[in-house]
Protein backbone atom coordinates (compact mmCIF):
# COMPACT_ATOMS: atom_id res chain seq x y z
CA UNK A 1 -115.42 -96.22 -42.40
CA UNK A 2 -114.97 -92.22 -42.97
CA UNK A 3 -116.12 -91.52 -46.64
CA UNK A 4 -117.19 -87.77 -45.77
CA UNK A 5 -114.42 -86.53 -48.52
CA UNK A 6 -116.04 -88.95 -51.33
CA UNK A 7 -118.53 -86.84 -53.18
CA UNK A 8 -119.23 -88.80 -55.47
CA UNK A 9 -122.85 -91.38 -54.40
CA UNK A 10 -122.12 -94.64 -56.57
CA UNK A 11 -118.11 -94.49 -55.30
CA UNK A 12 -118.62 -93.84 -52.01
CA UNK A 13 -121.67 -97.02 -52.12
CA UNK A 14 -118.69 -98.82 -53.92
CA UNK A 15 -116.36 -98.06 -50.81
CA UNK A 16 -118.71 -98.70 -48.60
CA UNK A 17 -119.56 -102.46 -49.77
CA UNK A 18 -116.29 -103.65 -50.47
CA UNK A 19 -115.05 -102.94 -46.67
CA UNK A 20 -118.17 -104.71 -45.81
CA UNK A 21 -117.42 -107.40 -46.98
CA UNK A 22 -114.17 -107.28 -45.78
CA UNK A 23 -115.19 -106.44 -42.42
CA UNK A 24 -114.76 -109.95 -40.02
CA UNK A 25 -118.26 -111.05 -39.65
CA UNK A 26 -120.08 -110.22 -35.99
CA UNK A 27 -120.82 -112.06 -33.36
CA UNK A 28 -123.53 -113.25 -32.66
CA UNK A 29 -126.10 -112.61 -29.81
CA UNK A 30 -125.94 -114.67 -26.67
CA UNK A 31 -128.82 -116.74 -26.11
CA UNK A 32 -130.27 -115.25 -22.94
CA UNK A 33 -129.84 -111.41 -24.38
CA UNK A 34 -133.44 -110.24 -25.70
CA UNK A 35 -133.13 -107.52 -28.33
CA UNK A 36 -135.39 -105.05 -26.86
CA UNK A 37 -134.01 -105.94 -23.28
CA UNK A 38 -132.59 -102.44 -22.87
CA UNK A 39 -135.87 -100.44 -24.18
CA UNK A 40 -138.15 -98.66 -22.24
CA UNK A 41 -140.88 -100.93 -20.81
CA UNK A 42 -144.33 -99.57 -21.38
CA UNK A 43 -146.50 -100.96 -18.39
CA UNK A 44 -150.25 -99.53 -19.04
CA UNK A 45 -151.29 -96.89 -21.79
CA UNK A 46 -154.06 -95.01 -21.28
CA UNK A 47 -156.61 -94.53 -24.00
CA UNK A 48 -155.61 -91.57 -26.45
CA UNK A 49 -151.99 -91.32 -24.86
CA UNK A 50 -148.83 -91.41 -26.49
CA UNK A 51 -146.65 -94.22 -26.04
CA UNK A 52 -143.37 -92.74 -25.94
């Protein structure tokens, strides 16, 4: 949803929920899918490294 021309905060939060809950609900994930299945895989960290 574009809001960028509300200025005002409290009607633009007011926009904002009402299409939520609007909005069709989503799917949901399939069973097999992990949710960090696409992130980078840190293998071994050396001491004092950063991670990412």
């Amino acid at each position: 949803m574009n809001t960028k021309n509300v200025t005002d905060k409290t009607e633009r939060k007011k926009l904002k929920r009402a299409k939520r809950k609007t909005a069709p609900p989503k799917a949901k994930r399939a069973a097999g899918v992990a949710r960090g299945s696409m992130k980078k895989k840190v293998r071994h960290q050396a001491q004092g490294q950063r991670k990412r």
